[in-house]
PDB file of N, CA and C in Angstrom:
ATOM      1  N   UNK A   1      -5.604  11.405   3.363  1.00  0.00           N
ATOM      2  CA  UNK A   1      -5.065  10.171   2.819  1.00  0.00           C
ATOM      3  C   UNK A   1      -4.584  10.446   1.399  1.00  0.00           C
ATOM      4  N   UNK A   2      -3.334  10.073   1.187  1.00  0.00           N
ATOM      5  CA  UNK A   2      -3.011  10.052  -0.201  1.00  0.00           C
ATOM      6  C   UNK A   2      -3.318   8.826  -0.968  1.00  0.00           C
ATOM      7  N   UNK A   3      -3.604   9.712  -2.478  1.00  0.00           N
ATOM      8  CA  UNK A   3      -3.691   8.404  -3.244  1.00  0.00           C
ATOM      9  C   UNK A   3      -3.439   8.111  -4.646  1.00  0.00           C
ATOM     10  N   UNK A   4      -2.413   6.930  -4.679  1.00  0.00           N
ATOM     11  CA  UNK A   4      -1.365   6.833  -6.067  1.00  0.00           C
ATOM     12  C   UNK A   4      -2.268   6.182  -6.701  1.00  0.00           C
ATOM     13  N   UNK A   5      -2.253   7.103  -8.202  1.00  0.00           N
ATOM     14  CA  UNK A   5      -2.885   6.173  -9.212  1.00  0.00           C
ATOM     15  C   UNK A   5      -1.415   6.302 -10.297  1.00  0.00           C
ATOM     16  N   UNK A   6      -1.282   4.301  -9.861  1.00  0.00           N
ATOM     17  CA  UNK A   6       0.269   3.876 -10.419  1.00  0.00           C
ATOM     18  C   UNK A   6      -0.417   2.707 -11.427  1.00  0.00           C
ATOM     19  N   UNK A   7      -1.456   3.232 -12.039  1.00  0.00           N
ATOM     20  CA  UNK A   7      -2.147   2.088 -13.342  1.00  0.00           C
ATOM     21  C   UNK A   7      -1.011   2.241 -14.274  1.00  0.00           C
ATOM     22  N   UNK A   8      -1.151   1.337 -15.157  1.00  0.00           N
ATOM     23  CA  UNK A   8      -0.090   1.823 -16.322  1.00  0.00           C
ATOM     24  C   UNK A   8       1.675   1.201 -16.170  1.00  0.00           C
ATOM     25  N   UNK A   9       1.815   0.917 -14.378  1.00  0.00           N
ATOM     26  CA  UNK A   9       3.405   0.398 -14.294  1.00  0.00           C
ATOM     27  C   UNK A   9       3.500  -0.726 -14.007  1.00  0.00           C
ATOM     28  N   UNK A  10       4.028  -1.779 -14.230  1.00  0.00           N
ATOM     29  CA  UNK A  10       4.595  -2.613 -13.960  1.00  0.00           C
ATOM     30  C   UNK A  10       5.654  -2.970 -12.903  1.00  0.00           C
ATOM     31  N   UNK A  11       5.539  -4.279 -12.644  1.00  0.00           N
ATOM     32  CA  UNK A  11       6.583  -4.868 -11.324  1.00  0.00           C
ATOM     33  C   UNK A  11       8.115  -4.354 -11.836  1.00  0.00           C
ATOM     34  N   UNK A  12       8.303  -3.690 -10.824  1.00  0.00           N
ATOM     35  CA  UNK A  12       8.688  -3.488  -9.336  1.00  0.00           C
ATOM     36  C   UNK A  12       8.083  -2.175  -8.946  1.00  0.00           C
ATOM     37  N   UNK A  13       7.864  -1.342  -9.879  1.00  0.00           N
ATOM     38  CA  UNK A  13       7.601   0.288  -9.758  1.00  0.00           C
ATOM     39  C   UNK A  13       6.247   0.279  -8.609  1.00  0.00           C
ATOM     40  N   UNK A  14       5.299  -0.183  -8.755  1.00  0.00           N
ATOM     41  CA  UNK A  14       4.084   0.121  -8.074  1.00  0.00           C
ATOM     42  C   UNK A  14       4.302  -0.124  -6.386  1.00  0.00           C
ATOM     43  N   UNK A  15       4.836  -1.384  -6.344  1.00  0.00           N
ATOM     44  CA  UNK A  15       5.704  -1.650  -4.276  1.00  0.00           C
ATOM     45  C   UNK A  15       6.972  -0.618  -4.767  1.00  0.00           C
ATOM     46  N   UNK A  16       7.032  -0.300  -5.159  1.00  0.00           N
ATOM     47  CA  UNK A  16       8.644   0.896  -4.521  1.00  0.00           C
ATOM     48  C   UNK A  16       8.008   2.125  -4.387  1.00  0.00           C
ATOM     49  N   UNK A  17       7.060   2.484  -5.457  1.00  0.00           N
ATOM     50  CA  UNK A  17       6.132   3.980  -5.055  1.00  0.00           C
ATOM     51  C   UNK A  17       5.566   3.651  -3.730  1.00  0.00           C
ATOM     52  N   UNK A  18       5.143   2.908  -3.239  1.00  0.00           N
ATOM     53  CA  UNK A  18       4.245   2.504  -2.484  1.00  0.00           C
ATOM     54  C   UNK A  18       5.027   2.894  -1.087  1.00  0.00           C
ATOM     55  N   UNK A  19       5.894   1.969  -0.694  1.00  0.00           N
ATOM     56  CA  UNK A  19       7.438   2.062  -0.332  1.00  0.00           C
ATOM     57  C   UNK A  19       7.588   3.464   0.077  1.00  0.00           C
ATOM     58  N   UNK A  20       8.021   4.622  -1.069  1.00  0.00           N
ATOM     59  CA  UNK A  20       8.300   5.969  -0.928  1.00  0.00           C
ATOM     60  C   UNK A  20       6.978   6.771  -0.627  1.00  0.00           C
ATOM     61  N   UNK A  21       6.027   6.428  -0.319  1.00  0.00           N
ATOM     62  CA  UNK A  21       4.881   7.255  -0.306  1.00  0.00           C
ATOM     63  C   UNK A  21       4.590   6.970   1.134  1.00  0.00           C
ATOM     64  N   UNK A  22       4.928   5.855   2.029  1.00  0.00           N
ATOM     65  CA  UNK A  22       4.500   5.195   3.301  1.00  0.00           C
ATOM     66  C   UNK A  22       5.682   6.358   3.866  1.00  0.00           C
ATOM     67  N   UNK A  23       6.589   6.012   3.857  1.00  0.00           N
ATOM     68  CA  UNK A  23       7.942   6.550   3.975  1.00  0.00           C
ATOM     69  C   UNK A  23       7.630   7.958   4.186  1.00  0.00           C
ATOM     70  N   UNK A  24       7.048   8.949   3.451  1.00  0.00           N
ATOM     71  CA  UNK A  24       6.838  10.429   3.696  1.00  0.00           C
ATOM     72  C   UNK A  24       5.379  10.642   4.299  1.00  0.00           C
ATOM     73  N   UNK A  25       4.894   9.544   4.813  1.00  0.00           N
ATOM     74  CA  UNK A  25       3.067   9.353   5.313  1.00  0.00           C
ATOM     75  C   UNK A  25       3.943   9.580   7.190  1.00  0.00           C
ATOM     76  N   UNK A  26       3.023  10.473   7.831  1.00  0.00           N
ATOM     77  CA  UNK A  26       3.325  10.540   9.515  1.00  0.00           C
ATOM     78  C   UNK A  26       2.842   8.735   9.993  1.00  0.00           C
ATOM     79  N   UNK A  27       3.193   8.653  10.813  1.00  0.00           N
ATOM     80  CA  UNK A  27       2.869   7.111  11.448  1.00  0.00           C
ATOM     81  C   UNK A  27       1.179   7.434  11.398  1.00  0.00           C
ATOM     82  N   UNK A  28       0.638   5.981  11.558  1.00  0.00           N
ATOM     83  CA  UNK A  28      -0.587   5.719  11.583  1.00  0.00           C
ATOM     84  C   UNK A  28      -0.811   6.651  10.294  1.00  0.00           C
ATOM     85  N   UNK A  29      -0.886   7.005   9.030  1.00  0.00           N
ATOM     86  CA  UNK A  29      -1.323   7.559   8.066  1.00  0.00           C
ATOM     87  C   UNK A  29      -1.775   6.840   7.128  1.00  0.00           C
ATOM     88  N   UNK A  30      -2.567   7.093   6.261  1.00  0.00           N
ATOM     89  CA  UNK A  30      -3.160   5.947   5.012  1.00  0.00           C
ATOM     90  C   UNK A  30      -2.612   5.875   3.853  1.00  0.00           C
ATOM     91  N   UNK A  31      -2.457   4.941   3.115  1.00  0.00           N
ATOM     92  CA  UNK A  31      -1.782   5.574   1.355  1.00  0.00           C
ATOM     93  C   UNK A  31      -3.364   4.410   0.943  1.00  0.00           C
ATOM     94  N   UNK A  32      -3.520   4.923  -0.092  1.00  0.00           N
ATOM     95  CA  UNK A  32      -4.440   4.043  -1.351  1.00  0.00           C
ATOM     96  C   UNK A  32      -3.711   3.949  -2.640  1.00  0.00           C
ATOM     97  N   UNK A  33      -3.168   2.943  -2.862  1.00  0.00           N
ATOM     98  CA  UNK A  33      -2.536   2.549  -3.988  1.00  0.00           C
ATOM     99  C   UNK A  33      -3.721   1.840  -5.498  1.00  0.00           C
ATOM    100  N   UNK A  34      -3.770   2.465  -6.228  1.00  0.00           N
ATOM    101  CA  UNK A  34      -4.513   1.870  -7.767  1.00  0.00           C
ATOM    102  C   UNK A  34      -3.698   1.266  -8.292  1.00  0.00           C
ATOM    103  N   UNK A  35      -4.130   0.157  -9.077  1.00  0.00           N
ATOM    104  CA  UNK A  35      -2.525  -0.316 -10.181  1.00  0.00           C
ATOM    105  C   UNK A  35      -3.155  -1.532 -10.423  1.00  0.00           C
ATOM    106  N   UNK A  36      -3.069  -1.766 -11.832  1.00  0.00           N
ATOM    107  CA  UNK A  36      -3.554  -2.727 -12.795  1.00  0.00           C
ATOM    108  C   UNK A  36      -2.378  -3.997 -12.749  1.00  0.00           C
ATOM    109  N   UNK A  37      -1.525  -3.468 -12.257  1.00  0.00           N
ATOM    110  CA  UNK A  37      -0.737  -5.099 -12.312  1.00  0.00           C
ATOM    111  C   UNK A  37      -0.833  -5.989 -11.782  1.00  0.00           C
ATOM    112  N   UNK A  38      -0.984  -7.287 -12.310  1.00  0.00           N
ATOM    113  CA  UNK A  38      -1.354  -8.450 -11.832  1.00  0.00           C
ATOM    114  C   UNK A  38      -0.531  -8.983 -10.272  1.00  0.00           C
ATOM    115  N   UNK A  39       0.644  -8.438 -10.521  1.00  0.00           N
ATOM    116  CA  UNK A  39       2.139  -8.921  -9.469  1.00  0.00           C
ATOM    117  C   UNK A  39       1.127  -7.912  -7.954  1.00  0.00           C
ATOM    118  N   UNK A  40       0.685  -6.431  -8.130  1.00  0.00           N
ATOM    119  CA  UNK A  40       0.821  -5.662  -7.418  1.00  0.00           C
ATOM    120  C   UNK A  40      -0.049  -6.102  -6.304  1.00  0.00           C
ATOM    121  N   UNK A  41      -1.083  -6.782  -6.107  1.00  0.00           N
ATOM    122  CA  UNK A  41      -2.017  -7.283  -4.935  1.00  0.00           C
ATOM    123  C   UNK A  41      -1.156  -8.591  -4.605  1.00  0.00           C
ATOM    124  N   UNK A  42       0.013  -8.719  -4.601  1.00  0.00           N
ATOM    125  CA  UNK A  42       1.082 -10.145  -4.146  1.00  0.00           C
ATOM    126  C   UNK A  42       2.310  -8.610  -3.467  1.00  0.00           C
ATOM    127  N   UNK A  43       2.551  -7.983  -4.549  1.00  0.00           N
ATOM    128  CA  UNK A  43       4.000  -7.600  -4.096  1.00  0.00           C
ATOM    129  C   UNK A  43       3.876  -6.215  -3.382  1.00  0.00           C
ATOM    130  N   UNK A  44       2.556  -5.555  -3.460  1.00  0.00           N
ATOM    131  CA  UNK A  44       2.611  -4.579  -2.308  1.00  0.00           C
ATOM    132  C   UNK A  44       2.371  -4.624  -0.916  1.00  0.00           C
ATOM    133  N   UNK A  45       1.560  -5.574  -0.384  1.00  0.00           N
ATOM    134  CA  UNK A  45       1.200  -5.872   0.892  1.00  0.00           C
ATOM    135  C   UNK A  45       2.740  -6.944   1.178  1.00  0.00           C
ATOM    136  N   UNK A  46       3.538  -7.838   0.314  1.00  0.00           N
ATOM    137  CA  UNK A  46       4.928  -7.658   0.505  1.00  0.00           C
ATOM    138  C   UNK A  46       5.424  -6.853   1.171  1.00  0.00           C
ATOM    139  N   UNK A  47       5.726  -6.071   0.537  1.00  0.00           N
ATOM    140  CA  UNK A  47       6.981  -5.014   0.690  1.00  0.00           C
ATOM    141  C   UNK A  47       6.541  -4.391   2.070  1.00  0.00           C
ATOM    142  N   UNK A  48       5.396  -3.722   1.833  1.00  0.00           N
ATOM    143  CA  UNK A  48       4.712  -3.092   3.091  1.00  0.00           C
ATOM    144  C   UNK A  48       5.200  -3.959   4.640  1.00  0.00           C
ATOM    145  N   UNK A  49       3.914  -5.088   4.618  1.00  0.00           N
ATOM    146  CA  UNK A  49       4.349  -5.547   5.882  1.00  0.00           C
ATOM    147  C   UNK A  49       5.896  -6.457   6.647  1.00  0.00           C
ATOM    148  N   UNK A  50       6.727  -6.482   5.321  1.00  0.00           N
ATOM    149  CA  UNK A  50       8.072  -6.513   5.818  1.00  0.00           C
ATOM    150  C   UNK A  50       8.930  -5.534   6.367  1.00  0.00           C
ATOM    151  N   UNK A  51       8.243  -4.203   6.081  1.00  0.00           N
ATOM    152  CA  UNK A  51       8.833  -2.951   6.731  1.00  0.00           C
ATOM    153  C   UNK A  51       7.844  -2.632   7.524  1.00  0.00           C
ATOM    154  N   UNK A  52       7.002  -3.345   8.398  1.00  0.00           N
ATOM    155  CA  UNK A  52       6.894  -2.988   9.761  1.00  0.00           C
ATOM    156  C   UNK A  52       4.902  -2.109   9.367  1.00  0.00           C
ATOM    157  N   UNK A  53       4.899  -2.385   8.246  1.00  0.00           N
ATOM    158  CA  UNK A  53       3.178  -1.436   7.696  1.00  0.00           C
ATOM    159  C   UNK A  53       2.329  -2.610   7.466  1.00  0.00           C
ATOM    160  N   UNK A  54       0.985  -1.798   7.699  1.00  0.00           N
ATOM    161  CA  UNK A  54       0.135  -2.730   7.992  1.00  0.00           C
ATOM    162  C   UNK A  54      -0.636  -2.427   6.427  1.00  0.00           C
ATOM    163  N   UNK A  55      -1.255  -3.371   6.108  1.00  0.00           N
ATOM    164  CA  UNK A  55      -2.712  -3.544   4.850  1.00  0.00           C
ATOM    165  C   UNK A  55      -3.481  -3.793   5.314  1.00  0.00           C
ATOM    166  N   UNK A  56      -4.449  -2.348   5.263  1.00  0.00           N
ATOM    167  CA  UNK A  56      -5.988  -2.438   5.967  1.00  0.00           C
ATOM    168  C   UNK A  56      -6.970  -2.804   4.587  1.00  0.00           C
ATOM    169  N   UNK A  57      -6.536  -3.042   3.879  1.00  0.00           N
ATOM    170  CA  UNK A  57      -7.485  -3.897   2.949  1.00  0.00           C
ATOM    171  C   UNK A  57      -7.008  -4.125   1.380  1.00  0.00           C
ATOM    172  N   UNK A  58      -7.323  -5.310   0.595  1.00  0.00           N
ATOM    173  CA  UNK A  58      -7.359  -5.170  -0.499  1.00  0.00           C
ATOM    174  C   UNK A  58      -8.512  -5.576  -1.447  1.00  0.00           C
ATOM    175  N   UNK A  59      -8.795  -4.410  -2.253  1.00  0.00           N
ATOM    176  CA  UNK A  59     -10.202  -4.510  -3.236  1.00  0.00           C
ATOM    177  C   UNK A  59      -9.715  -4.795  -4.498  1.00  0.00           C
ATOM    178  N   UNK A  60     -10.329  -5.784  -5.533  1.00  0.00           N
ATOM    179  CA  UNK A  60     -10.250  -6.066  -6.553  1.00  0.00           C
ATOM    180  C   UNK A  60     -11.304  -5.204  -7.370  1.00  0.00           C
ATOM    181  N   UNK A  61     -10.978  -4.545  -7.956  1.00  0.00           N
ATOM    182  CA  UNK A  61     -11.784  -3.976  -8.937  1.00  0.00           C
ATOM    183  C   UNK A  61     -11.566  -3.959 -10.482  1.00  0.00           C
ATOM    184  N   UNK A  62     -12.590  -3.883 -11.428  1.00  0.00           N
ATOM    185  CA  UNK A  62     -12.846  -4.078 -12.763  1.00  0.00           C
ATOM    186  C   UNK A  62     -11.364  -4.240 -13.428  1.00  0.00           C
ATOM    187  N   UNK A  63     -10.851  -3.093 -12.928  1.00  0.00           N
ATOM    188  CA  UNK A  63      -9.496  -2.460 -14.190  1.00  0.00           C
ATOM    189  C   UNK A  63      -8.557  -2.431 -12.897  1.00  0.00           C
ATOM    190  N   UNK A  64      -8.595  -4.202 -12.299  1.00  0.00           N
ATOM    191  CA  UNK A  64      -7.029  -3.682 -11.121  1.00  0.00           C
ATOM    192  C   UNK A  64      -7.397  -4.125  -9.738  1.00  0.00           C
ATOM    193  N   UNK A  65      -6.525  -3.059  -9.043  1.00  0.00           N
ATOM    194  CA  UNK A  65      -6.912  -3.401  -7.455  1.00  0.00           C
ATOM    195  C   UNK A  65      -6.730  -2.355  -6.779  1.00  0.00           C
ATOM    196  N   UNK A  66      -7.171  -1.848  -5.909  1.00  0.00           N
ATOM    197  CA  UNK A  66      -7.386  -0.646  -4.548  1.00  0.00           C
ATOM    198  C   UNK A  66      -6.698  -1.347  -3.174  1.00  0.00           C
ATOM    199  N   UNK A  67      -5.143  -1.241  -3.254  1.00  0.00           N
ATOM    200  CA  UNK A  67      -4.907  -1.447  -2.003  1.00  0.00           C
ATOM    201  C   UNK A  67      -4.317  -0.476  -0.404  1.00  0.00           C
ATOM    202  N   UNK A  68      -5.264  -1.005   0.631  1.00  0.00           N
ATOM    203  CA  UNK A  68      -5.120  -0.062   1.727  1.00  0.00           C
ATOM    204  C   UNK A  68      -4.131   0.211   2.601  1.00  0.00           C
ATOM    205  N   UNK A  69      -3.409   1.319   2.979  1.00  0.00           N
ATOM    206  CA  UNK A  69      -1.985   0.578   3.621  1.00  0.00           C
ATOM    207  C   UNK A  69      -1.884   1.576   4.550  1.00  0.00           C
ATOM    208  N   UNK A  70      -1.442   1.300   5.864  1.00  0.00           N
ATOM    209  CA  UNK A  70      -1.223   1.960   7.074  1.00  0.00           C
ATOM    210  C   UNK A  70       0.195   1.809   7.276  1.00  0.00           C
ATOM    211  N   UNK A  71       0.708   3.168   7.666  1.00  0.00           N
ATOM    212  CA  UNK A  71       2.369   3.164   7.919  1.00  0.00           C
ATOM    213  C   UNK A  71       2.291   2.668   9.554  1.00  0.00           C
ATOM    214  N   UNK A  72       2.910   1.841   9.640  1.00  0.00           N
ATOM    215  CA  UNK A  72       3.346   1.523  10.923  1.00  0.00           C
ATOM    216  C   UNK A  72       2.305   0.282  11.536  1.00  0.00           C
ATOM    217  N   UNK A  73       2.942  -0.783  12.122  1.00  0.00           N
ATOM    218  CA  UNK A  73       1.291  -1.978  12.919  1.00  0.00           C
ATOM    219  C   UNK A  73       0.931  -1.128  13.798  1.00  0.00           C
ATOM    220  N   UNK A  74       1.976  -0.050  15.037  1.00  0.00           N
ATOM    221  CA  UNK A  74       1.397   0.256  15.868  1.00  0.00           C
ATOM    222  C   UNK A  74       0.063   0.842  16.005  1.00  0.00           C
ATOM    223  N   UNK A  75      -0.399   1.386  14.308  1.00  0.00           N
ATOM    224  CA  UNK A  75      -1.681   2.101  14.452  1.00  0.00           C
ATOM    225  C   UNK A  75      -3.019   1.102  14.579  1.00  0.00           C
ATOM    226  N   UNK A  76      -2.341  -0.238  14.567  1.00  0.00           N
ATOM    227  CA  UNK A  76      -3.459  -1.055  14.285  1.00  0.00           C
ATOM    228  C   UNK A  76      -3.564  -1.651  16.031  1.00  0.00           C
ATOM    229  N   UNK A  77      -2.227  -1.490  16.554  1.00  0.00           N
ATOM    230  CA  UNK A  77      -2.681  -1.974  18.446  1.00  0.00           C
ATOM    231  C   UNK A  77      -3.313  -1.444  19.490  1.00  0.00           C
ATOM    232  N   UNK A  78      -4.518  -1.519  20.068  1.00  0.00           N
ATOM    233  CA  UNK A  78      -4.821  -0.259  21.438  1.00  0.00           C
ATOM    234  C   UNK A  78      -4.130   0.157  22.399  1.00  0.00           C
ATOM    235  N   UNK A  79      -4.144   1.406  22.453  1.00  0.00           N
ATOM    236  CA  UNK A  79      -3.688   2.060  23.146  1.00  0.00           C
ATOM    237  C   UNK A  79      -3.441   1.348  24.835  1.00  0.00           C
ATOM    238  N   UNK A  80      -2.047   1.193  25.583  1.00  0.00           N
ATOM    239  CA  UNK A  80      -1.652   0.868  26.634  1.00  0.00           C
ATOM    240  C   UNK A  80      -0.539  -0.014  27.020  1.00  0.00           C
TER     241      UNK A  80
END
């Protein structure tokens, strides 16, 4: 699993890394995104599940948020 620590940027940068990192992830793969911006637990699970990716979770933590992101829904349907 990769994982961006995009603390420090501001809206738009943190969903467009996010974006380019799903993008080079094989289907069903994980990204963990870090990032202190307030916008980024609204505008990454955005961006994501309008292009077809799923958010397997989001954590609020001290300095930010830890969000979970799966390329593709299919990894989230059973098999058949």
């Amino acid at each position: 699993m990769e994982v961006l620590d995009l603390r420090g940027l501001k809206c738009p940068l943190p969903a467009l890394l996010a974006r380019r990192a799903l993008a080079r992830t094989r289907d069903g793969g994980e990204v963990a995104i870090l990032s202190d911006d307030p916008l980024a637990e609204i505008d990454i699970p955005y961006v994501c599940e309008r292009e077809g990716h799923a958010v397997v979770g989001v954590e609020r933590l001290e300095a930010g948020v830890r969000v979970l992101l799966r390329r593709g829904n299919a990894a989230l349907r059973p098999p058949g």
